[in-house]
N, C-alpha and C. Protein backbone atom coordinates (compact mmCIF):
# COMPACT_ATOMS: atom_id res chain seq x y z
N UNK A 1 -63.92 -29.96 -24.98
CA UNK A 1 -63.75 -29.45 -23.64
C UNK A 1 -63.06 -28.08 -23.72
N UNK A 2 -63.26 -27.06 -22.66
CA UNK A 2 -62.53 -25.81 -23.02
C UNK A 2 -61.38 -25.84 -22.22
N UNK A 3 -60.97 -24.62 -22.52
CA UNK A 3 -58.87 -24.61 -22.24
C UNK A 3 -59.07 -24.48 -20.94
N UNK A 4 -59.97 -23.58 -20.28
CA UNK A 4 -60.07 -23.51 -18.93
C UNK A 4 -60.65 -24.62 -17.92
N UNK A 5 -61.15 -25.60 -18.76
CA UNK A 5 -61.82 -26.74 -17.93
C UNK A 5 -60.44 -27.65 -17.21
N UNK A 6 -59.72 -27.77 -18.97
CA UNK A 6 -58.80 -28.82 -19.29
C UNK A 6 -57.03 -28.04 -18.28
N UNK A 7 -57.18 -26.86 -18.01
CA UNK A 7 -56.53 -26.40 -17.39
C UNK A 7 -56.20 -26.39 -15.64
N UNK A 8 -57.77 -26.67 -15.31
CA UNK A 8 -57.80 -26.97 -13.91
C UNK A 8 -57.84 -28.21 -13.82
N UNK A 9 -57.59 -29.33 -14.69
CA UNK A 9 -57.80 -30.90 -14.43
C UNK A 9 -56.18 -31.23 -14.22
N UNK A 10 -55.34 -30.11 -15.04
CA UNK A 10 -53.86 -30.29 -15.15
C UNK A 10 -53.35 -29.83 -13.80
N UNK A 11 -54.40 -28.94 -13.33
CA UNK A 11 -53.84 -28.40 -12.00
C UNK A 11 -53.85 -29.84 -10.59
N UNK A 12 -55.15 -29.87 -11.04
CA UNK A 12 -55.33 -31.37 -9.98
C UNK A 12 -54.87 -32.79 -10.56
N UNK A 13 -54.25 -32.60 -11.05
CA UNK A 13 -53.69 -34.04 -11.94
C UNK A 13 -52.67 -35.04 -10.99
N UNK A 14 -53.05 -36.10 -10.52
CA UNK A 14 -52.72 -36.50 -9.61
C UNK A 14 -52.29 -38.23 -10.33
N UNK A 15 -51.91 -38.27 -11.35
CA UNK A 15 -51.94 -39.31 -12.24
C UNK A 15 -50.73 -40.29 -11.90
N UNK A 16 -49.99 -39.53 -11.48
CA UNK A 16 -48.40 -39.64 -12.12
C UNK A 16 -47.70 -39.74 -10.71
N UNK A 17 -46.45 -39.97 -10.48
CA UNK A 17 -45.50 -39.88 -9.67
C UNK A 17 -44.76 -38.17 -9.87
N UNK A 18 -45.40 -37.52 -10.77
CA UNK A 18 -44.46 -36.46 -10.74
C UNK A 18 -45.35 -35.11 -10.03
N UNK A 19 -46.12 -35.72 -9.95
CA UNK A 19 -47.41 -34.57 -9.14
C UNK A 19 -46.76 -34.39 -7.93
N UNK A 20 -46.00 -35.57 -7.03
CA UNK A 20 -45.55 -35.45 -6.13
C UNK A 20 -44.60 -34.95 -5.62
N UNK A 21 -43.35 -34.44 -6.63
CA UNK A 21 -42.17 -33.67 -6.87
C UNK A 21 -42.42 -32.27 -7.01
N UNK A 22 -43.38 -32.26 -7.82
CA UNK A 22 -43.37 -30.46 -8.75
C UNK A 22 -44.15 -29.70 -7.84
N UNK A 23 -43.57 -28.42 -8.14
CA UNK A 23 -44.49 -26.98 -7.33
C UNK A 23 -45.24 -26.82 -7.45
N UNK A 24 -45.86 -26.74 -8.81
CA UNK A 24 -46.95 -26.16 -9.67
C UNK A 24 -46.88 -27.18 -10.94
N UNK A 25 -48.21 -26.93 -11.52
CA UNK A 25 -48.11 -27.87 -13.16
C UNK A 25 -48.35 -26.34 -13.87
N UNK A 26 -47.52 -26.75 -15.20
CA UNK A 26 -47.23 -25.84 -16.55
C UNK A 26 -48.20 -26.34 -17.78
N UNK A 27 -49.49 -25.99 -17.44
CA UNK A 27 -50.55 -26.17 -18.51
C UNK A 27 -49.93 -25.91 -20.13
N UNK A 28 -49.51 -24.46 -20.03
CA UNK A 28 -49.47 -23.44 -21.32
C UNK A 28 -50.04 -22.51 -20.68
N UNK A 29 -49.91 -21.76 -22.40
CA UNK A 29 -50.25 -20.40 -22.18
C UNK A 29 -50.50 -19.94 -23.42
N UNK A 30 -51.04 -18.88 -23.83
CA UNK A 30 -51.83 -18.42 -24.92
C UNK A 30 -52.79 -18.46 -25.79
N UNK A 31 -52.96 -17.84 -26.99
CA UNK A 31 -54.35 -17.54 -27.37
C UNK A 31 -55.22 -19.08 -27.48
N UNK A 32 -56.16 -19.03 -27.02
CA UNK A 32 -57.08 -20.37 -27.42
C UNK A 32 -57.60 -20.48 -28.46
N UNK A 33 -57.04 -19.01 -29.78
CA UNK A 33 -57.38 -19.27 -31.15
C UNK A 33 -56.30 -19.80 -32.30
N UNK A 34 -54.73 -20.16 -31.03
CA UNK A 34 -53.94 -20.05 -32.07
C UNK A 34 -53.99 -21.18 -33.25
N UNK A 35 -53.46 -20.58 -34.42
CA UNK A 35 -53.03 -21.18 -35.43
C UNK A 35 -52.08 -22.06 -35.59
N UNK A 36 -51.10 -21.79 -34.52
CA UNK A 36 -49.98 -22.80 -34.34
C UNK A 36 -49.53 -23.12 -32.61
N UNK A 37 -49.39 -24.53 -32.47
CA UNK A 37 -49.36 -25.08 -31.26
C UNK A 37 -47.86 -25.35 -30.86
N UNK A 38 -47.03 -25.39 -29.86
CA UNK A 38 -45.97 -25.30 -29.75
C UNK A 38 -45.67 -26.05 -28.73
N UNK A 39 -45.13 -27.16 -28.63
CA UNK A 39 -45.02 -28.41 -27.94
C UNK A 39 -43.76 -28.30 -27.49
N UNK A 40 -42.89 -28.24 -26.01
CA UNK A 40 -41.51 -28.46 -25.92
C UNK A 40 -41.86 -30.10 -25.09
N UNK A 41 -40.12 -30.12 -24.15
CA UNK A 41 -40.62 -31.68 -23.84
C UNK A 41 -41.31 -31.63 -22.23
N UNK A 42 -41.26 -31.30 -21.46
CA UNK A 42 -41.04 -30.62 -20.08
C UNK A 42 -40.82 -29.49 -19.20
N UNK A 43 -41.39 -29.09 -18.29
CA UNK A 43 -41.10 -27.90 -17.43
C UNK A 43 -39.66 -28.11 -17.15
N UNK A 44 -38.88 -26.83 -16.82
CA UNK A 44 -37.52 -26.86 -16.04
C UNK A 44 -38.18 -25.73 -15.13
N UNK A 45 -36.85 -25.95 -14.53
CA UNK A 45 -36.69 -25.33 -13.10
C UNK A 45 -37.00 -24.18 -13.02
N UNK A 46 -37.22 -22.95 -13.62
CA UNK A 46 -37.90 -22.03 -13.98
C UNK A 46 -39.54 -22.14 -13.79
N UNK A 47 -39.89 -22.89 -14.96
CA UNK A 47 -41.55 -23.26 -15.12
C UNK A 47 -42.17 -23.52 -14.13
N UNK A 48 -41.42 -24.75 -13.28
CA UNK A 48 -42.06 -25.29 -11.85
C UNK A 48 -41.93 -24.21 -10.88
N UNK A 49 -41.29 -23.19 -11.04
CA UNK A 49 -41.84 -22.20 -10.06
C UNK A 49 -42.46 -21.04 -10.38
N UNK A 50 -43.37 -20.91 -11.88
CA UNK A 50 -43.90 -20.03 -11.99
C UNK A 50 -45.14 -20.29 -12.83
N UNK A 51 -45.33 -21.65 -13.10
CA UNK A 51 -46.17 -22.17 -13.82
C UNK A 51 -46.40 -21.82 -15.42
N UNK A 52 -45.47 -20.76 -15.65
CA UNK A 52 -45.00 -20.12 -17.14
C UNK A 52 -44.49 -20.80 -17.59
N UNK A 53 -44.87 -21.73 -19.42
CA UNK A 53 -43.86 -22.53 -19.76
C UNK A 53 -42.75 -21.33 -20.72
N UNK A 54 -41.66 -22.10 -20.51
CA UNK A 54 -40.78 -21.22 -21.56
C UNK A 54 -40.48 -20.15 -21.15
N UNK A 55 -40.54 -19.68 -19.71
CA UNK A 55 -39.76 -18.63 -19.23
C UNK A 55 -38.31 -18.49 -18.86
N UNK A 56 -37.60 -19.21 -18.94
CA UNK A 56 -36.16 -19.25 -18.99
C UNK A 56 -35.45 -18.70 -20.08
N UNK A 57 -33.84 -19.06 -20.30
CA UNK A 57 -33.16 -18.58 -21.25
C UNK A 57 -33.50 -19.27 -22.54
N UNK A 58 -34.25 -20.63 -22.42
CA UNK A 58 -35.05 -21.18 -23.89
C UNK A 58 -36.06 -20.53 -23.97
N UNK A 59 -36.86 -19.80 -23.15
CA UNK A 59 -38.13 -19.22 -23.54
C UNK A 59 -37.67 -17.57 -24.45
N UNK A 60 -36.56 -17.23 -24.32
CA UNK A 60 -36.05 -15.91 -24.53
C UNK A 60 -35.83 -16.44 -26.15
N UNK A 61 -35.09 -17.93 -26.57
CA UNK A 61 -34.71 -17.72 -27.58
C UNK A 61 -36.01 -18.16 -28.93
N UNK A 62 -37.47 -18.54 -27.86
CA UNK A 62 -38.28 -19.02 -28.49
C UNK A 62 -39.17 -17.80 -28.76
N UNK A 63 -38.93 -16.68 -27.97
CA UNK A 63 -39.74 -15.96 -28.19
C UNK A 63 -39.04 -15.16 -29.32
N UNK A 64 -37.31 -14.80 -29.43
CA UNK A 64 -37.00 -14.48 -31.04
C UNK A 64 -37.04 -15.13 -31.96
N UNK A 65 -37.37 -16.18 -32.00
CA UNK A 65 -37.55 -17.05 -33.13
C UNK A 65 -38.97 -16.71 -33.49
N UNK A 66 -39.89 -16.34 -32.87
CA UNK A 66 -41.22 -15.88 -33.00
C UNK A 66 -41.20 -14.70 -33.80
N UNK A 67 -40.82 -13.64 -32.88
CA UNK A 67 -40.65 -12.30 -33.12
C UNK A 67 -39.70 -12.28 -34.63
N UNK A 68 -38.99 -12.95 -34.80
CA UNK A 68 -37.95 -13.51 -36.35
C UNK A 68 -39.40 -13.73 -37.61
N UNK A 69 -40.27 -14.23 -37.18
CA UNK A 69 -41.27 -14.24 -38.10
C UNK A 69 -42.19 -13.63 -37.90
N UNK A 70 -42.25 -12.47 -37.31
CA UNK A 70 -43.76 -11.85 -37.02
C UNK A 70 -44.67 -12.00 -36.23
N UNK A 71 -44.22 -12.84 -35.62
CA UNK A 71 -45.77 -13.39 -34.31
C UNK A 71 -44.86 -13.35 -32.98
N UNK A 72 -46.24 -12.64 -32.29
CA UNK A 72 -45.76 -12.51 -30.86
C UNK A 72 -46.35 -14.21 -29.78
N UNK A 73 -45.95 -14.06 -28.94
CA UNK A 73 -46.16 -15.38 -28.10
C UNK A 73 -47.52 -14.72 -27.87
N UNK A 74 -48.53 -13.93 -27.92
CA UNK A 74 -49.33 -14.25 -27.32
C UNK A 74 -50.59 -14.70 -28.59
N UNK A 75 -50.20 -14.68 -29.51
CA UNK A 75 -50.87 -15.15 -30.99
C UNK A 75 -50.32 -16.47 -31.01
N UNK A 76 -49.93 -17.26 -30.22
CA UNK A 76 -49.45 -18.54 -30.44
C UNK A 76 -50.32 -19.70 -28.99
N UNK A 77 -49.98 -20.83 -29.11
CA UNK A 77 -50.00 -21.35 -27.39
C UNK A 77 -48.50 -22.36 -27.60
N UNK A 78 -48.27 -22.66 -26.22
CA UNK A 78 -46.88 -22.70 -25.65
C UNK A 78 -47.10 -23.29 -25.08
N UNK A 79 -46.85 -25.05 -24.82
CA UNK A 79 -47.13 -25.94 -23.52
C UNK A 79 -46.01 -27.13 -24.25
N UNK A 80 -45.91 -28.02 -23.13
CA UNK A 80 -44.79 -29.12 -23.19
C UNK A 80 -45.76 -30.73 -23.27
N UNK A 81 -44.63 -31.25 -23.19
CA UNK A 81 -45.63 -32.83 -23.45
C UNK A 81 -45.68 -33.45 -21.90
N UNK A 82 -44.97 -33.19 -21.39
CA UNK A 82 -45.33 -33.38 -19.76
C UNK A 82 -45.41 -31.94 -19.14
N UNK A 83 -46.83 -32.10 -17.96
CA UNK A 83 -46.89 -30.71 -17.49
C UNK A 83 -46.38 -30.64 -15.99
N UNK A 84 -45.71 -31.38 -15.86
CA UNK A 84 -45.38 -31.56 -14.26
C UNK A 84 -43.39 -31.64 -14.98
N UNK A 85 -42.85 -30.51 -14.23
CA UNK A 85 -41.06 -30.66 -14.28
C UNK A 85 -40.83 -32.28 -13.63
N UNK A 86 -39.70 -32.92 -14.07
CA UNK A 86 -39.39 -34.57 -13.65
C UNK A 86 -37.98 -33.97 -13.05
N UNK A 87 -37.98 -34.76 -11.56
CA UNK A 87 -37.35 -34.92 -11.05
C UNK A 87 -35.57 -34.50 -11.30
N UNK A 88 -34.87 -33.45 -11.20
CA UNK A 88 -33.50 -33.28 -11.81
C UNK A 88 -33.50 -33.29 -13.31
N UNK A 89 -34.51 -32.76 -13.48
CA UNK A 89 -34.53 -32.52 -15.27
C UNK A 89 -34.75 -33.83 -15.76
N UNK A 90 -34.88 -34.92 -15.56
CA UNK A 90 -34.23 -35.98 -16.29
C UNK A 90 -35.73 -35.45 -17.43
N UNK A 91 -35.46 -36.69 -18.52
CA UNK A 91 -36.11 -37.25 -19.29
C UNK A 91 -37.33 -37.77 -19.24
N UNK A 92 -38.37 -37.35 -19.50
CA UNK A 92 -39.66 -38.20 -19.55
C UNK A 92 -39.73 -39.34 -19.68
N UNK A 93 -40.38 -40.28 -18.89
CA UNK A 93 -40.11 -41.69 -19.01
C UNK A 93 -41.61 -41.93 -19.96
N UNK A 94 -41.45 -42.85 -20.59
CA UNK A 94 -42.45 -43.09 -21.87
C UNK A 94 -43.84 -43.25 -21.11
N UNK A 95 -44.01 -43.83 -19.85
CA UNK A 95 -45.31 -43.87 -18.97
C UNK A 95 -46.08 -42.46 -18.54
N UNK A 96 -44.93 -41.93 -18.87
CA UNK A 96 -45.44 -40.14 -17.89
C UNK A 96 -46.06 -39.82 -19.26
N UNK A 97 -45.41 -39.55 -20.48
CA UNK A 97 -45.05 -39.13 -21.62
C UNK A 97 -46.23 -39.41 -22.32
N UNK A 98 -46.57 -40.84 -22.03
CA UNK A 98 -48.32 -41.29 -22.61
C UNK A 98 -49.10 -40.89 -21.92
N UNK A 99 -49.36 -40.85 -20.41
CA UNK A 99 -49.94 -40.64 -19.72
C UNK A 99 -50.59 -38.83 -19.81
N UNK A 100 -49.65 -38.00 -20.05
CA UNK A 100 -49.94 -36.81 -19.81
C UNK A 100 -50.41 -36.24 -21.49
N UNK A 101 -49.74 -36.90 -22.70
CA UNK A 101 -50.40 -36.76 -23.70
C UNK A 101 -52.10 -36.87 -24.16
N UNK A 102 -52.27 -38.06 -23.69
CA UNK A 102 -53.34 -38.39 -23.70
C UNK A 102 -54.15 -38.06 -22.72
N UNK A 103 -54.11 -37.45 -21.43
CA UNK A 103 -54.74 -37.25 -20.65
C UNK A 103 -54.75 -35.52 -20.94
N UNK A 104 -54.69 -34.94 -21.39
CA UNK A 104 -53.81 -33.27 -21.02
C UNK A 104 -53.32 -33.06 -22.66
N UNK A 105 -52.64 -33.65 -23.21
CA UNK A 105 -52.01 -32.74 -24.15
C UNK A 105 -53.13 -32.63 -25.59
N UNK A 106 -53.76 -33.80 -25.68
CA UNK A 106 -54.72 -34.29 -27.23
C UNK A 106 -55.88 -33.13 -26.68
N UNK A 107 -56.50 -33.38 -25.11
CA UNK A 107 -57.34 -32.65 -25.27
C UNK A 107 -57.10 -31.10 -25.26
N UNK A 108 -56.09 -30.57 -25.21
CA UNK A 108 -55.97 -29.35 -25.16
C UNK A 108 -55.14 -28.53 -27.06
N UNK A 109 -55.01 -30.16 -27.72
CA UNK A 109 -55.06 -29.55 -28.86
C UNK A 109 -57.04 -29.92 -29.64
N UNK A 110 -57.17 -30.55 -28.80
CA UNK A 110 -58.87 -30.33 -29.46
C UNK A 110 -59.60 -29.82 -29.29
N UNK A 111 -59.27 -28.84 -27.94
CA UNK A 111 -59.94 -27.59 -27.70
C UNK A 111 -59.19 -26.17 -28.67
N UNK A 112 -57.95 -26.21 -29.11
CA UNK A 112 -57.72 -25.50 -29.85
C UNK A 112 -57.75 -25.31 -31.31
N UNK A 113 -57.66 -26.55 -32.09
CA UNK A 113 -57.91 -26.89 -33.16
C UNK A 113 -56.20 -26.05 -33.75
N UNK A 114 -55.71 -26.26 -33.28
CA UNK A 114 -54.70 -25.03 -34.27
C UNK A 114 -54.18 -26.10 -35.36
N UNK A 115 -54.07 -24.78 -36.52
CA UNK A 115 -53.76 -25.82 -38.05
C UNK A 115 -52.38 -26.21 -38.26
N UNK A 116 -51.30 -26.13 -36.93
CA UNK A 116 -49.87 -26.93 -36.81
C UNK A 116 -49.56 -27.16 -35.36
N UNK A 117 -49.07 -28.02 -35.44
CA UNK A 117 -48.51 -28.06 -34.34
C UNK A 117 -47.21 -28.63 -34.01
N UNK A 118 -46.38 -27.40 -33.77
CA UNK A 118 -44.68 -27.83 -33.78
C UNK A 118 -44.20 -28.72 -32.46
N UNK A 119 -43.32 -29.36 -33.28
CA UNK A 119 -43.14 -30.31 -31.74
C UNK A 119 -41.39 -30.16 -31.94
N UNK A 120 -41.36 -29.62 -30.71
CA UNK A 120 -39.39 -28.83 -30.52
C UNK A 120 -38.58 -29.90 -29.77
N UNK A 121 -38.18 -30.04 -30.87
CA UNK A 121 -36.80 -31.06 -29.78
C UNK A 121 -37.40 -32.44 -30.07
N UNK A 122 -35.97 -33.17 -29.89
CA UNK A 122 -36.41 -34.67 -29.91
C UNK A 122 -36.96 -35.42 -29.39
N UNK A 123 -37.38 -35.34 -27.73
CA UNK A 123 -37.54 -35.68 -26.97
C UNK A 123 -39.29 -35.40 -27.07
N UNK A 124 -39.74 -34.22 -27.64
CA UNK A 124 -41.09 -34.50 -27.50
C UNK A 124 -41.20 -35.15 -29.26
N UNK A 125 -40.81 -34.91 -30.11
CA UNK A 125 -41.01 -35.61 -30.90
C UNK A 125 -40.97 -36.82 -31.06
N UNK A 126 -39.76 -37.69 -30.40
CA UNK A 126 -40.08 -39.02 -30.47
C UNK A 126 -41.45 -39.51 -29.42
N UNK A 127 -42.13 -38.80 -29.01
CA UNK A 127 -43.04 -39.20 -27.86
C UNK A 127 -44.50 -39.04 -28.87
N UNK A 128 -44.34 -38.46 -30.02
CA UNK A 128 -45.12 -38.60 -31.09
C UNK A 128 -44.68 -39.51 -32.25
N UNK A 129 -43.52 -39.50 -32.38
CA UNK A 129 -43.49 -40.05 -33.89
C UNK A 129 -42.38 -40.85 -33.75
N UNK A 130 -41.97 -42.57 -34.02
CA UNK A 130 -40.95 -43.28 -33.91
C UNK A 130 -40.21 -42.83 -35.05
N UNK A 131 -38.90 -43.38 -34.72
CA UNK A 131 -37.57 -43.63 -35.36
C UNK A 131 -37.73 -42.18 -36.05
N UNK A 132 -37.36 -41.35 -35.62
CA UNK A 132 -37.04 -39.86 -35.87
C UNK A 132 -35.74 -39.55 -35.77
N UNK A 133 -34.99 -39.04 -36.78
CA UNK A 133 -33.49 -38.59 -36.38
C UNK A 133 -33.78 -36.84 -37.19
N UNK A 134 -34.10 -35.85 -35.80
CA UNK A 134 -34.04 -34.66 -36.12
C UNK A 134 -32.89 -33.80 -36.98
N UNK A 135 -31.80 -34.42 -36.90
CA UNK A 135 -30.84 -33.91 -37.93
C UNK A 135 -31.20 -33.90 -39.25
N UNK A 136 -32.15 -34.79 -40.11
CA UNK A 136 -32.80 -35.09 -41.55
C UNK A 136 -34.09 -34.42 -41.58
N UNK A 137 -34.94 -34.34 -40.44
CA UNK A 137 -36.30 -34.50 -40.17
C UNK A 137 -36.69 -32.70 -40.04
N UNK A 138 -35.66 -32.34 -38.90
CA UNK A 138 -36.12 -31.01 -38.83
C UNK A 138 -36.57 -29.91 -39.83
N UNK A 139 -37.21 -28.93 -39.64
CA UNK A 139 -37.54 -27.88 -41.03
C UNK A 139 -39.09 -28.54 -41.84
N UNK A 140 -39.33 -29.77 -41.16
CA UNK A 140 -40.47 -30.84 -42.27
C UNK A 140 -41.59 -30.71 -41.34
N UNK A 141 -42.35 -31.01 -42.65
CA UNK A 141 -44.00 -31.19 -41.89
C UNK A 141 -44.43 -32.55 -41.92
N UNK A 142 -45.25 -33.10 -41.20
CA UNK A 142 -45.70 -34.48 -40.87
C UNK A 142 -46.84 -34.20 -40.56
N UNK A 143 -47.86 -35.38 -40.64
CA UNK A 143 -49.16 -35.88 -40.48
C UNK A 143 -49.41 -36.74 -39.97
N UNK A 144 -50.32 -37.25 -38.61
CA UNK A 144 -50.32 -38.30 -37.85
C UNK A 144 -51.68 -38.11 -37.29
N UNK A 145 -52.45 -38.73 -36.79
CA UNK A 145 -54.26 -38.94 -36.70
C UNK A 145 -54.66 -37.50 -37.36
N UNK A 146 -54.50 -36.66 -38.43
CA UNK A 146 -55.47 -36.06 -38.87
C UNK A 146 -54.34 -34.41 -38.37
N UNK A 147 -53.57 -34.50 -38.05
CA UNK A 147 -52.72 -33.57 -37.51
C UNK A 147 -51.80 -32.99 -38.43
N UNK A 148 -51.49 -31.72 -38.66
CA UNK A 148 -50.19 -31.54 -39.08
C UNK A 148 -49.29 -31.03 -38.21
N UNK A 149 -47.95 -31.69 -38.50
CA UNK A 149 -46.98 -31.22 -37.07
C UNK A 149 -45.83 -30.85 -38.29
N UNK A 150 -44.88 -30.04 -37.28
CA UNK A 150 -43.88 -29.52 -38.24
C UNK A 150 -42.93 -29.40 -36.87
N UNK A 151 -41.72 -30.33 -37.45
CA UNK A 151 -40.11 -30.76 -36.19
C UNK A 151 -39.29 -29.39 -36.60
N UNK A 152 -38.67 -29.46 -35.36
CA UNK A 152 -37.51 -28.46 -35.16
C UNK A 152 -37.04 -28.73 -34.12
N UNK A 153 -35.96 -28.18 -33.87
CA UNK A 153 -34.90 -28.21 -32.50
C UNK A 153 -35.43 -27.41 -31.29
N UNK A 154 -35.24 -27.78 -30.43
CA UNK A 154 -35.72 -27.24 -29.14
C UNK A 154 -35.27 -26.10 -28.97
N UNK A 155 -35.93 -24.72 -28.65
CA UNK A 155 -34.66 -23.67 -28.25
C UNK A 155 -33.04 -23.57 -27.29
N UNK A 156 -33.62 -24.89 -26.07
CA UNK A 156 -32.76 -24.97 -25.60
C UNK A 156 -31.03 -25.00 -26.41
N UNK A 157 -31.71 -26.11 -27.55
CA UNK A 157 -30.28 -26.34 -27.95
C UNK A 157 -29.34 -25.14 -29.06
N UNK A 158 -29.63 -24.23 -28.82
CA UNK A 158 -28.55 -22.67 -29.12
C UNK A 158 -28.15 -22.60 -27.59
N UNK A 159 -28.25 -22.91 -26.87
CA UNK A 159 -27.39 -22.49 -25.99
C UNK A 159 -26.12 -23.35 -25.58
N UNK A 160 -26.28 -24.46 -26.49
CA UNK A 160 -25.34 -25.79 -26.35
C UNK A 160 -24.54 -25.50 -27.84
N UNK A 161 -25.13 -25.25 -28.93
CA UNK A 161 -24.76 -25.22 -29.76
C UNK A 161 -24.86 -24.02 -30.59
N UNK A 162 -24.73 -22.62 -30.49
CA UNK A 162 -24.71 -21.66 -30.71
C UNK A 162 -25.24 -21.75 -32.24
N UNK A 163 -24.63 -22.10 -33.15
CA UNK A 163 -24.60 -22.84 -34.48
C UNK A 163 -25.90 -22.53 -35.17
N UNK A 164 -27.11 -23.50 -34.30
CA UNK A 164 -27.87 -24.08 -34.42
C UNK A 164 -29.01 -22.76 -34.37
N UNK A 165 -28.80 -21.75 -34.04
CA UNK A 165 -29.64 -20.37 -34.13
C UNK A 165 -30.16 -20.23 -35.47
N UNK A 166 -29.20 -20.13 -36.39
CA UNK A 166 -29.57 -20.01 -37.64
C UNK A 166 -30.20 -20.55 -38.54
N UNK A 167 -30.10 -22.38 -38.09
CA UNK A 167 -31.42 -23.68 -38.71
C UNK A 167 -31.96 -23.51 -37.95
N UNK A 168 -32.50 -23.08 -36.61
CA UNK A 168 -34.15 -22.44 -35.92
C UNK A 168 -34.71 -21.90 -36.49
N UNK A 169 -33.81 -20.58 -36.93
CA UNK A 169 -34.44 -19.89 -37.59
C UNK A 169 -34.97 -20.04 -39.06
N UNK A 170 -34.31 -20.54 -39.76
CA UNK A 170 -34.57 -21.11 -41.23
C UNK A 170 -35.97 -21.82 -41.06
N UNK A 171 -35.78 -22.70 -40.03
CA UNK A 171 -36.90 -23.78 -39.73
C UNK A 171 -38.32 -22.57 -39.48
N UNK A 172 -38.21 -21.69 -38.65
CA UNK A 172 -39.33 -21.16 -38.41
C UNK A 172 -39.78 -20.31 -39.42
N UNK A 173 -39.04 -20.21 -40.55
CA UNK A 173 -38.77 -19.15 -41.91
C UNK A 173 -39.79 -20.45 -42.58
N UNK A 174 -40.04 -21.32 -42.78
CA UNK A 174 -39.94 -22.38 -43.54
C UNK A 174 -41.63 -22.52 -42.95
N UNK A 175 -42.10 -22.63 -41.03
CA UNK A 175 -42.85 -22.77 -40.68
C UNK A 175 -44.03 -21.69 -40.85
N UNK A 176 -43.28 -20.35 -41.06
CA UNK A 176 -44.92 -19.06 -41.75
C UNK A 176 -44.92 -19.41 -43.27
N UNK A 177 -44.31 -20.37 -44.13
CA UNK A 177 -44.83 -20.34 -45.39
C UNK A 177 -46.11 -21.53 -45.57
């Protein structure tokens, strides 16, 4: 299916209880040739009003972590594992989480084919892969139906943990080899 088909189905996506909350749905964004796919967990409050994922102060630190290795966001694509923001930020509940994967997220990595696909933060990672503790895990590549995925920390979390800038970055040092 193409990005633009699978893009207006996300627009009318009426699946969920969260269609009913959000402004807009946060498909993604970028090249439909990329090489690497970039998974966060959810829209925030930003996204839902501009339909841009990753335009906030995590999208600022995702886009130097990019620019840290040479690639601009628009040589990449950029979408979350739920495309509808949940209610007060919370947490994806595992029903939304399957629901929008499989409906929205598989087909829009099978219209892209890209040869990784990073999944940021724990929260979308455990929604792929059980018993994950990102503290061991992060910086690694994994394989799951035919996929390669490669964990890291969400950008958000440099802004909680300042620290943590520098294993992003390592991690994404680690992700162009």
């Amino acid at each position: 299916m193409k990005l633009k088909t699978i893009h207006k189905k996300i627009a009318n996506c009426k699946l969920c209880e969260l269609s009913i909350t959000r402004n807009v749905t946060v498909p993604g964004e970028g090249s439909p040739n990329s090489k690497i796919f970039l998974v966060g967990e959810a829209p925030g409050k930003n996204e839902d009003k501009t339909g841009k994922p990753f335009c906030g102060s995590a999208g600022k630190i995702l886009t130097e972590m990019l620019n840290h290795i040479g690639i601009s966001r628009e040589d990449v694509f950029i979408t979350s594992i739920l495309k509808c923001r949940p209610p007060k930020n919370r947490l994806p509940k595992k029903s939304e989480a399957n629901l929008c994967i499989n409906t929205h997220l598989i087909p829009q990595m099978d219209s892209i084919k890209p040869d990784v696909i990073v999944l940021m933060g724990l929260s979308a990672i455990k929604h792929v892969f059980d018993k994950v503790e990102i503290k061991k895990e992060h910086g690694r590549f994994r394989q799951k139906d035919g996929r390669n995925y490669f964990l890291t920390y969400h950008p958000a979390a440099v802004l909680y943990r300042r620290k943590l800038m520098d294993v992003i970055k390592a991690d994404f040092e680690k992700l162009l080899q």
